[in-house]
Every structure is written in structure tokens, then in C-alpha cells.
C-alpha atoms as a PDB file:
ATOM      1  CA  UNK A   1     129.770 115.210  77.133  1.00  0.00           C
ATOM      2  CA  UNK A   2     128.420 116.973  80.254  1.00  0.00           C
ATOM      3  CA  UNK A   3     129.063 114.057  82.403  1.00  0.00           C
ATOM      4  CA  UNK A   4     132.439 113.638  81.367  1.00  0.00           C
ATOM      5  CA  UNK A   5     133.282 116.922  82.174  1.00  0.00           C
ATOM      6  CA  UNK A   6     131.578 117.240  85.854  1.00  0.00           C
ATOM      7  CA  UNK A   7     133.559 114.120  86.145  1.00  0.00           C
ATOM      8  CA  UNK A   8     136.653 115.609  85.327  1.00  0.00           C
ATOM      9  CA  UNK A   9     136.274 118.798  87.353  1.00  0.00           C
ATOM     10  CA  UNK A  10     134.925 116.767  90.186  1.00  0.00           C
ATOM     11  CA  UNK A  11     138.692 114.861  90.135  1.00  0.00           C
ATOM     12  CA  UNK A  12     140.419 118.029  89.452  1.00  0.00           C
ATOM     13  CA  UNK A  13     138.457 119.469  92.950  1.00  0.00           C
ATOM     14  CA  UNK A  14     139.779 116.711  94.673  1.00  0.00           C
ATOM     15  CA  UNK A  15     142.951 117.131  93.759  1.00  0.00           C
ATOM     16  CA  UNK A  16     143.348 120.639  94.786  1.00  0.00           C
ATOM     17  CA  UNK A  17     141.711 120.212  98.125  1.00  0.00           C
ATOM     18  CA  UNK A  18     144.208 117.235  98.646  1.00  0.00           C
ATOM     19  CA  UNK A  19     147.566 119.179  97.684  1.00  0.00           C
ATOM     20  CA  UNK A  20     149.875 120.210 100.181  1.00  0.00           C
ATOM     21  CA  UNK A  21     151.496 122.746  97.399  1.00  0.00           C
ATOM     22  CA  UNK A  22     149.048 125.655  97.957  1.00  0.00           C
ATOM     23  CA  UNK A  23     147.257 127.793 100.745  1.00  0.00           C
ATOM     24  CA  UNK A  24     143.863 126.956 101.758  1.00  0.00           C
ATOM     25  CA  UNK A  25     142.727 130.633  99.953  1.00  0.00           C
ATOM     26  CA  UNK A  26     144.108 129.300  96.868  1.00  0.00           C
ATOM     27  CA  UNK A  27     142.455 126.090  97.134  1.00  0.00           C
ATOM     28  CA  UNK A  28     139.227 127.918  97.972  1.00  0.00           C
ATOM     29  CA  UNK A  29     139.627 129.821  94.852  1.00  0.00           C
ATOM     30  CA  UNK A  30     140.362 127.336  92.713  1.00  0.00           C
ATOM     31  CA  UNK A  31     137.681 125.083  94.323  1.00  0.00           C
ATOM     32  CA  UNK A  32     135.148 127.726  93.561  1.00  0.00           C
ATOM     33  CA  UNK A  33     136.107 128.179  89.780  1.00  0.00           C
ATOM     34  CA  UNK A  34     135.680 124.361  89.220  1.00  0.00           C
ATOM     35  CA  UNK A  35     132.392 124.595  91.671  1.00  0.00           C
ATOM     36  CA  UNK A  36     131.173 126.721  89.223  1.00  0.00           C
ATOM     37  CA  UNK A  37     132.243 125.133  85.952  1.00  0.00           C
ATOM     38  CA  UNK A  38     130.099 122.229  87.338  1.00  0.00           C
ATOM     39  CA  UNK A  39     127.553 123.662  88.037  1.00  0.00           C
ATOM     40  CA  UNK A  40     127.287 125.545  84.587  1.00  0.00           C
ATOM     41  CA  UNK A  41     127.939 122.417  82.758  1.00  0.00           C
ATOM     42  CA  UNK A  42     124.943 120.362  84.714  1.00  0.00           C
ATOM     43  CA  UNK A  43     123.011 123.640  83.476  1.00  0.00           C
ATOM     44  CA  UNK A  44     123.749 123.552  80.012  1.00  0.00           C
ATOM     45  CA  UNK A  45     123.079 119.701  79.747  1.00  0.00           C
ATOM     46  CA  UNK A  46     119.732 120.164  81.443  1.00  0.00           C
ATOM     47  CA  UNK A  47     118.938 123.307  79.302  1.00  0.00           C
ATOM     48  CA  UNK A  48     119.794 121.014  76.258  1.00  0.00           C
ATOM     49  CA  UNK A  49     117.976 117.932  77.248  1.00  0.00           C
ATOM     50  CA  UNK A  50     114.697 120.250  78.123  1.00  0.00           C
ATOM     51  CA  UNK A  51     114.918 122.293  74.583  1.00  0.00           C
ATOM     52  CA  UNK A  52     115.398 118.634  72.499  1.00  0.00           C
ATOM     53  CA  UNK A  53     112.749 117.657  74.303  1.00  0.00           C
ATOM     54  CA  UNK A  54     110.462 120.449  73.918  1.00  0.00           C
ATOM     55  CA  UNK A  55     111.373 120.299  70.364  1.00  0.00           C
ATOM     56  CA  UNK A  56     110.049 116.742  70.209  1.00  0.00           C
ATOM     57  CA  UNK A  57     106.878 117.425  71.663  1.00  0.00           C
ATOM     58  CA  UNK A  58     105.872 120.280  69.967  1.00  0.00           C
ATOM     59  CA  UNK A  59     106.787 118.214  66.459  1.00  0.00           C
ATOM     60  CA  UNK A  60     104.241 115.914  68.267  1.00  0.00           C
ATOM     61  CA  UNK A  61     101.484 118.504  68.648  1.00  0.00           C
ATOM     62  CA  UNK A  62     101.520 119.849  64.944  1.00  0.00           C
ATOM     63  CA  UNK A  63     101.573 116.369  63.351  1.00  0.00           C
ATOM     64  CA  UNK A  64      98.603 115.963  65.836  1.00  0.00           C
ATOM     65  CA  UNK A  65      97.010 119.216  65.043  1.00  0.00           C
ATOM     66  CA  UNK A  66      97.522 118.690  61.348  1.00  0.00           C
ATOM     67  CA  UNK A  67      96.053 115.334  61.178  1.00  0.00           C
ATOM     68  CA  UNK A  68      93.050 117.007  63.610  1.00  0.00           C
ATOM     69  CA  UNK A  69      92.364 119.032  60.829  1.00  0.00           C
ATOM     70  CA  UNK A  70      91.466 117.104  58.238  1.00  0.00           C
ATOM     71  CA  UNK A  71      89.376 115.089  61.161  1.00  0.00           C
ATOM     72  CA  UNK A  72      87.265 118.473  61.812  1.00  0.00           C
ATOM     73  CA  UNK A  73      86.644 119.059  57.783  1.00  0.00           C
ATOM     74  CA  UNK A  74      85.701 115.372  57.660  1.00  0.00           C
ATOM     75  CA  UNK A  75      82.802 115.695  60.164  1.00  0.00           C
ATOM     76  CA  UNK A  76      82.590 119.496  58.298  1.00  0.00           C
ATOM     77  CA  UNK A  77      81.416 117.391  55.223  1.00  0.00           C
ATOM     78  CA  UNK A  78      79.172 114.861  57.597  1.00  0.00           C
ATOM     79  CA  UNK A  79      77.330 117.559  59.590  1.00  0.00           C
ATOM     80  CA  UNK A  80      76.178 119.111  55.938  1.00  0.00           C
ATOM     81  CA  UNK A  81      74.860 115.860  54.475  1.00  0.00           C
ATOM     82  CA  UNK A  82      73.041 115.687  57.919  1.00  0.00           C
ATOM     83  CA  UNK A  83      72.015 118.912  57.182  1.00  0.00           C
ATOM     84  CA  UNK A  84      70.735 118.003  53.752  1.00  0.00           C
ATOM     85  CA  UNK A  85      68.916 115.110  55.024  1.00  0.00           C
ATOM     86  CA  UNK A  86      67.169 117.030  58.029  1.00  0.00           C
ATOM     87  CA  UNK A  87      65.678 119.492  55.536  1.00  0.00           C
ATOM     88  CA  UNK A  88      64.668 116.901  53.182  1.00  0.00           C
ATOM     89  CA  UNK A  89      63.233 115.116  56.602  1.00  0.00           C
ATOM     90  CA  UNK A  90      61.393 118.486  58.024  1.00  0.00           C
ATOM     91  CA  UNK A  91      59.321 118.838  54.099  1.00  0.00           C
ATOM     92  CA  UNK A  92      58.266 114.795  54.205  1.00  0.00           C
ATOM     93  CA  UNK A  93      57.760 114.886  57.856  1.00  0.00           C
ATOM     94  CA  UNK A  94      55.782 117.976  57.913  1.00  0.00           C
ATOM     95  CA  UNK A  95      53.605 116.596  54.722  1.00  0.00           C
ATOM     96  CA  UNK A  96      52.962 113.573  56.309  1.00  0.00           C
ATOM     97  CA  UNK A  97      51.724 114.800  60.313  1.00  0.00           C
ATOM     98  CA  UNK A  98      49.092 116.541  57.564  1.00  0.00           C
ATOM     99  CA  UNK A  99      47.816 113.657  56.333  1.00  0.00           C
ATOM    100  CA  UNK A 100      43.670 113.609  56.173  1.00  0.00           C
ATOM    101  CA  UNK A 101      41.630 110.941  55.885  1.00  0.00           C
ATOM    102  CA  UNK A 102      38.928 113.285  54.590  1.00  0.00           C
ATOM    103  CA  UNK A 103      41.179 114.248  51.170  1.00  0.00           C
ATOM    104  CA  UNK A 104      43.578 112.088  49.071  1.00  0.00           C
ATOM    105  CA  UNK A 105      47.235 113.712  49.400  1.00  0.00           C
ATOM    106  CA  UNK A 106      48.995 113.875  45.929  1.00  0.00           C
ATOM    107  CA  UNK A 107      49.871 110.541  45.112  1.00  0.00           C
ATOM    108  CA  UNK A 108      53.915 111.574  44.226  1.00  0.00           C
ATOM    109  CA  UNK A 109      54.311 113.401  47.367  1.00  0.00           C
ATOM    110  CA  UNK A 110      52.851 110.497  49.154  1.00  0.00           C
ATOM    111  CA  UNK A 111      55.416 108.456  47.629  1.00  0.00           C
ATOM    112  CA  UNK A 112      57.850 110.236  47.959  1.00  0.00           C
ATOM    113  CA  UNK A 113      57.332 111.277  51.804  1.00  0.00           C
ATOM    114  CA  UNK A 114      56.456 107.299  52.446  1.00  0.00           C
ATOM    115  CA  UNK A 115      59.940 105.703  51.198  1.00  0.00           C
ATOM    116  CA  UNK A 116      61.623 108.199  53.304  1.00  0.00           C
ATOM    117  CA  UNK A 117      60.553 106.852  56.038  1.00  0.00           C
ATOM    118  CA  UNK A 118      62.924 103.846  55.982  1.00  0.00           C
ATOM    119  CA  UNK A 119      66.167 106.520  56.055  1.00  0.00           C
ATOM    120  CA  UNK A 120      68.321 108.100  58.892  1.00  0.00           C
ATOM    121  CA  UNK A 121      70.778 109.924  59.188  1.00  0.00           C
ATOM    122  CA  UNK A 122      73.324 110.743  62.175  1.00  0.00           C
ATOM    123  CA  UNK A 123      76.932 112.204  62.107  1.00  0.00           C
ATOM    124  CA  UNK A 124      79.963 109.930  62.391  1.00  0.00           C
ATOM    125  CA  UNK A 125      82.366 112.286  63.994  1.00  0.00           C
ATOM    126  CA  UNK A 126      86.197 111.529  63.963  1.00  0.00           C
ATOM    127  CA  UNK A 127      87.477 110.923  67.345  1.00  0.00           C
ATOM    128  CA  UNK A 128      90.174 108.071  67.840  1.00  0.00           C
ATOM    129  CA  UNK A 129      93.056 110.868  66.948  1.00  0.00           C
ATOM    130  CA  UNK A 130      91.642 113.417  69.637  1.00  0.00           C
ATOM    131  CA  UNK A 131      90.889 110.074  71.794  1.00  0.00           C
ATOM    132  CA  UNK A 132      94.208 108.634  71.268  1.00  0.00           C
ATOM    133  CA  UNK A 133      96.207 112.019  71.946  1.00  0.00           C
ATOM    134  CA  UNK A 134      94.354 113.216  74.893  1.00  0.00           C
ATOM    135  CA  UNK A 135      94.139 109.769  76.811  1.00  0.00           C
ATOM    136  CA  UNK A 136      98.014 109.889  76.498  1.00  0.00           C
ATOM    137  CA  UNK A 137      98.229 112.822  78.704  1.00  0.00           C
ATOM    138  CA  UNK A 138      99.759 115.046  75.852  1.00  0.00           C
ATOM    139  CA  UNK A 139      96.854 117.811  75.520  1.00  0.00           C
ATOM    140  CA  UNK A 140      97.748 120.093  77.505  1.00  0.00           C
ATOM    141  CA  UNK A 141     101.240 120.328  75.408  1.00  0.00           C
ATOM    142  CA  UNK A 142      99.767 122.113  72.857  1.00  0.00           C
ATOM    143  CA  UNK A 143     100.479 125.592  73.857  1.00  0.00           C
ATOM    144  CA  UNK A 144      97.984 127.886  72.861  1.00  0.00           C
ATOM    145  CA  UNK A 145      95.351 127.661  75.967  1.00  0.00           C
ATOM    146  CA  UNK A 146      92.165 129.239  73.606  1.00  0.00           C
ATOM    147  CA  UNK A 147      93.244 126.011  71.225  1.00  0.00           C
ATOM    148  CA  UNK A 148      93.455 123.480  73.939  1.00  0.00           C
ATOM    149  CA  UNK A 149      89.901 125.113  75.531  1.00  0.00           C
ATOM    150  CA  UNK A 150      88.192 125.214  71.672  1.00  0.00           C
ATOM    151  CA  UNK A 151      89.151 121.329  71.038  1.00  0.00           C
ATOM    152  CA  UNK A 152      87.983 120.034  74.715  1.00  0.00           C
ATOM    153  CA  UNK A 153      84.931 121.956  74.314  1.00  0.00           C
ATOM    154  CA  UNK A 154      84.187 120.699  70.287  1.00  0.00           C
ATOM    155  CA  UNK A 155      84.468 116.780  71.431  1.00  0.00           C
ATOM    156  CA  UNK A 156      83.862 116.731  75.055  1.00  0.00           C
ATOM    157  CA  UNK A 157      80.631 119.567  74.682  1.00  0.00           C
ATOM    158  CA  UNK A 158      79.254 120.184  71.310  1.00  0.00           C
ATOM    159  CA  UNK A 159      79.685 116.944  69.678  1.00  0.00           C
ATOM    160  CA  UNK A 160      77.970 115.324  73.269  1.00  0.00           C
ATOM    161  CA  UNK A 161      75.136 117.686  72.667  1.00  0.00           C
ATOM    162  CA  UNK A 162      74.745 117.351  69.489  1.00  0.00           C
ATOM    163  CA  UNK A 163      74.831 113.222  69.772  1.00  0.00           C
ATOM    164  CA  UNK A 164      72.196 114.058  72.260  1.00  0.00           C
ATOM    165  CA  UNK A 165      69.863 115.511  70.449  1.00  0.00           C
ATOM    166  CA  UNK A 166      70.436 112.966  67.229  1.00  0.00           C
ATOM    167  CA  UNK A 167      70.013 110.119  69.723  1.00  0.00           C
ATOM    168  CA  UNK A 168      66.765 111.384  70.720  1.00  0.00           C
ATOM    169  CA  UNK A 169      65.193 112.441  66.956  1.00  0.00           C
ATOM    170  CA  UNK A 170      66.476 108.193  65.924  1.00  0.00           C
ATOM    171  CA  UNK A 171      64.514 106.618  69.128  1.00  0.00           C
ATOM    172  CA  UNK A 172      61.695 109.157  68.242  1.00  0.00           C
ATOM    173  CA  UNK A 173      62.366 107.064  64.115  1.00  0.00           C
ATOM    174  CA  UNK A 174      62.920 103.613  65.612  1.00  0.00           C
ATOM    175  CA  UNK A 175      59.450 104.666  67.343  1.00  0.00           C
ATOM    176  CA  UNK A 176      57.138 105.142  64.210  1.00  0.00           C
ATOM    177  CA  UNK A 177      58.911 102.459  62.475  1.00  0.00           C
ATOM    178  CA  UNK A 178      57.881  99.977  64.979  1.00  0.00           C
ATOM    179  CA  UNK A 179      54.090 101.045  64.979  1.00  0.00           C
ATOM    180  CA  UNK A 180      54.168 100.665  61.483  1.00  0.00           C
ATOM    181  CA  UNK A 181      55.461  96.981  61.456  1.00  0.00           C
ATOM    182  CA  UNK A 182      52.926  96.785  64.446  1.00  0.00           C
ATOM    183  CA  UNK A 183      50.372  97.786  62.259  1.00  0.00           C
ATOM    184  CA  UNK A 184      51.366  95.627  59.348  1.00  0.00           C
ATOM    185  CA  UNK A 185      52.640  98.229  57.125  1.00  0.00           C
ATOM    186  CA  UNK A 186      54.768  98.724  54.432  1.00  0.00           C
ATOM    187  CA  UNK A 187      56.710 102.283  54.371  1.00  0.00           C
ATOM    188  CA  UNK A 188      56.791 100.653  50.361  1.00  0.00           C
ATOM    189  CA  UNK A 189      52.822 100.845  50.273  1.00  0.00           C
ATOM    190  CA  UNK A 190      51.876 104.638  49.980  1.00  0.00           C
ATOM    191  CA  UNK A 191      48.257 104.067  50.240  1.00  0.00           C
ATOM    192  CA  UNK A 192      49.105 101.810  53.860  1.00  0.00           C
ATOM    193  CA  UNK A 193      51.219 104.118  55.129  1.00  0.00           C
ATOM    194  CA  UNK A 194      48.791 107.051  54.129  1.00  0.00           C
ATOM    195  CA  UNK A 195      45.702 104.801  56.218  1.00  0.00           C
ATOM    196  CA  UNK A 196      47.990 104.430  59.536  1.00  0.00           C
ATOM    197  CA  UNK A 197      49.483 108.084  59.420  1.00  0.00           C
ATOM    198  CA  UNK A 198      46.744 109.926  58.964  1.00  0.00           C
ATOM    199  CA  UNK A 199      45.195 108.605  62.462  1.00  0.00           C
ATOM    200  CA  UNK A 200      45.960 110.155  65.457  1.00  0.00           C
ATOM    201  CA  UNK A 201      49.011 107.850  66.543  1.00  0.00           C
ATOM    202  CA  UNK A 202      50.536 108.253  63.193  1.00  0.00           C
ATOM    203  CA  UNK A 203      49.841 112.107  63.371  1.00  0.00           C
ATOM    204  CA  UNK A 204      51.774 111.683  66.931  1.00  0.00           C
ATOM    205  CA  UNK A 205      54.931 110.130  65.104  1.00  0.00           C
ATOM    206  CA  UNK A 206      55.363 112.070  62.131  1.00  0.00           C
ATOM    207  CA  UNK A 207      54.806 115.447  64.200  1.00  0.00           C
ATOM    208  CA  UNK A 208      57.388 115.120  66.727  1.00  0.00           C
ATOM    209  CA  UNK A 209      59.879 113.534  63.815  1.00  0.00           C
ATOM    210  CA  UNK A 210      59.732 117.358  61.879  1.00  0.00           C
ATOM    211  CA  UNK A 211      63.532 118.263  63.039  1.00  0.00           C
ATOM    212  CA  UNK A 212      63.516 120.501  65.909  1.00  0.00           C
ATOM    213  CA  UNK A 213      65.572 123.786  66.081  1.00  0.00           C
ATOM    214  CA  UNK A 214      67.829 122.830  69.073  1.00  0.00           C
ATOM    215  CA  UNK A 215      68.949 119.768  66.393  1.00  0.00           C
ATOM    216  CA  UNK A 216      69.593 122.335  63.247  1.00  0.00           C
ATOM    217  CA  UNK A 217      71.115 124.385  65.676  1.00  0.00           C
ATOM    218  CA  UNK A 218      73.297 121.963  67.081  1.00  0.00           C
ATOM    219  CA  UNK A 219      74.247 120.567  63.485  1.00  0.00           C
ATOM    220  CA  UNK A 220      75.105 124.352  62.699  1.00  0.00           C
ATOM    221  CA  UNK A 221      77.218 124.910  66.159  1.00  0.00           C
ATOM    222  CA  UNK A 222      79.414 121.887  64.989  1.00  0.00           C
ATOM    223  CA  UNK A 223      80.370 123.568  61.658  1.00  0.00           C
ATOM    224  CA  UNK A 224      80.880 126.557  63.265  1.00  0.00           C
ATOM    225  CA  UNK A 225      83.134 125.208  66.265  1.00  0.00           C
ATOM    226  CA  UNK A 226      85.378 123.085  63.643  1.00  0.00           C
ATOM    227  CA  UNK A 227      85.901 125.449  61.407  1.00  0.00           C
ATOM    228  CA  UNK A 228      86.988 127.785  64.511  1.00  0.00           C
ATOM    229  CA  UNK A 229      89.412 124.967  65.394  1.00  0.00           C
ATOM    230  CA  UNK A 230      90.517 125.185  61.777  1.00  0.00           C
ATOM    231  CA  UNK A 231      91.177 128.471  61.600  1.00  0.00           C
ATOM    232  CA  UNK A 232      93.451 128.633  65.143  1.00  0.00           C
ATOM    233  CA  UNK A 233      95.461 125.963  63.076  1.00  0.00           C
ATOM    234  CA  UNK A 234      96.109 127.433  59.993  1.00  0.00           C
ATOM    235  CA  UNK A 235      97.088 130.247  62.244  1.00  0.00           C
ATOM    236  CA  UNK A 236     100.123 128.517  64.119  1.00  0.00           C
ATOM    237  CA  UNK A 237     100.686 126.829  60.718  1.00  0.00           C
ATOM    238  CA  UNK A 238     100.432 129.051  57.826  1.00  0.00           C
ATOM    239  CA  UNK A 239     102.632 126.859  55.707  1.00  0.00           C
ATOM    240  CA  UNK A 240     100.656 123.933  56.133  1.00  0.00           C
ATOM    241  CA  UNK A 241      97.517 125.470  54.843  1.00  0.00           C
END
């Protein structure tokens, strides 16, 4: 519709510049009045094409934001079963670094500590919808600059710390698993296990595999960051709570 009419005053300005019938301060004034009806019309159509647009990509961002959400209480729910299985790792862990040969441990606990041995546990955060929308280029559309900061900083800096330090307590797993098969053992044999662990190298493993506070901590900075996220969410979106 715009174009039609910047065509039409653009043949209408011709016209009066080209007719003999007026003075050329008529024709100035006239040429003016359509100058400007052009120019407000291009205005209008680019005002409109910018807002429909705008509207588009901010529909965009809160489909993206909403989906994000359930992404962040997803890996919520992961980082607390991690959590569950770090304390359940720092009581067997800590049992078995004090293992002595010179007195039997209780044979349960033994049993217990030894089959946990064979289990690990690392989060499996959420990432192809943050990957996806941020590779596109469309971030930085999401208005609110704290948001845009908070989300960059959860997967780009506490998640890669927090991978870090999980990466480091599984090679420190892989470890003692691996001097156990080296040794011929069992993690299914108590008594074996009991015999290999309770000598210094085994003492070695099962000390440094008691979860370190930088890990717990790390665990607990990724509930705390998502639910931040959350929370700046809910607060653009009330309704979608």
C-alpha cells in the first residue's frame, strides 16, 4: 500500500513541476506537500515493517524462554539426584579410605560400600535449545540485559565449571576401577575389595574419591543459577507460570 502511494505522489510531483498552468511558487508548494506525503508514507511503512517484525521476534524469544524453562528444571531435577548420589558416595567413600587390615569392617557396610563402587554419576544438562538459539545469532534479542547476562553465564560458566570438576572426580573413578581389575578384583567380592583397599594404593583411591566441596558447591551453584533464570522468566511471563 505504501508503495503504491509514493508511486502515485511521485507521478502527481511530476506533473506539477511539468505544468505550464501555475507559477513556480505554486509548484514549489505543491511539490513540497507531496514531498512530504512521501516521505511520511515511506515512514509509516518502515515503522510498520520494524513493529511486525519486532513482534515476531519477541514471539520468538518467549517460546524460547518458555521452552528454556522447563530445560533449567530438568537439569534442576539432575543436579539433585547428583546430589543424592555424592552424599551416598562421600559415606561409602569415606568408610572405605578407613579400611584396616588390622580389624574386620562390618561385613554389611563392606558390602554395601564395595558394590558402590561400580556407580557414577554426572549431570546431563539440557543444551541443544540454548545451543540452537544462540548459534542463530538471536540472543541478544531477548531484551532484558540481567536475563541475557544470567543465561550466558549458567551454560557458558557454571555448567563449564561444574563439568569440570565432575570430569575430574570420574577420571579420579575410572582410576580405582582400573587398579582393581589390575589387581584382579571384583567390586562384587567384599572380602577382595576389602584386601586391595585397605593398602596404601587403595587408601590413595578411595581418599581422593570422598566428594570435594568445590564439587557440592558447584552442584549447589547450578540449582541456584537455574532457578534464578526461572524466576526472571516467570517475571516477564506471569501468565505462563
Amino acid at each position: 500500500m505504501a508503495d503504491q502511494e509514493v508511486i502515485k505522489h511521485t507521478k502527481k510531483i511530476y506533473k506539477i513541476w511539468n505544468s505550464k498552468d501555475n507559477t513556480i511558487w505554486h509548484k514549489l508548494k505543491e511539490f513540497l506537500v507531496e514531498i512530504f506525503i512521501i516521505v511520511f508514507a515511506v515512514s509509516i511503512s518502515i515503522w510498520l515493517h520494524n513493529w511486525s517484525e519486532h513482534k515476531h521476534e519477541q514471539e520468538l524469544v518467549k517460546t524460547f524462554l518458555i521452552g528454556l524453562k522447563k530445560d533449567l528444571q530438568s537439569d534442576i531435577n539432575g543436579v539433585k539426584e547428583a546430589q543424592i548420589f555424592y552424599k551416598n558416595a562421600n559415606t561409602n567413600y569415606t568408610f572405605l579410605s578407613k579400611l584396616d587390615k588390622e580389624q574386620e569392617p562390618n561385613s554389611d557396610s563392606l558390602k554395601e560400600a564395595s558394590l558402590f563402587i561400580g556407580n557414577s554419576s554426572f549431570l546431563r544438562p539440557h543444551k541443544s535449545r540454548f545451543t540452537g538459539f544462540s548459534s542463530a545469532g538471536k540472543i541478544m534479542t531477548i531484551e532484558k540485559d540481567e536475563l541475557v547476562q544470567a543465561i550466558l553465564e549458567y551454560y557458558q560458566g557454571t555448567l563449564a565449571a561444574l563439568s569440570t570438576s565432575e570430569e575430574a572426580w570420574l577420571n579420579i573413578h575410572k582410576g580405582l576401577y582400573q587398579f582393581l581389575i589390575s589387581q584382579g578384583i571384583d567390586s562384587k567380592q567384599p572380602k577382595e575389595v576389602y584386601q586391595v583397599l585397605s593398602n596404601i594404593q587403595g587408601k590413595a583411591y578411595t581418599k581422593r574419591l570422598i566428594p570435594w566441596p568445590q564439587l557440592l558447591e558447584r552442584y549447589q551453584n547450578a540449582i541456584n543459577d537455574a532457578n534464578s533464570i526461572i524466576a526472571m522468566i516467570n517475571k516477564l511471563y506471569p501468565e505462563e507460570k
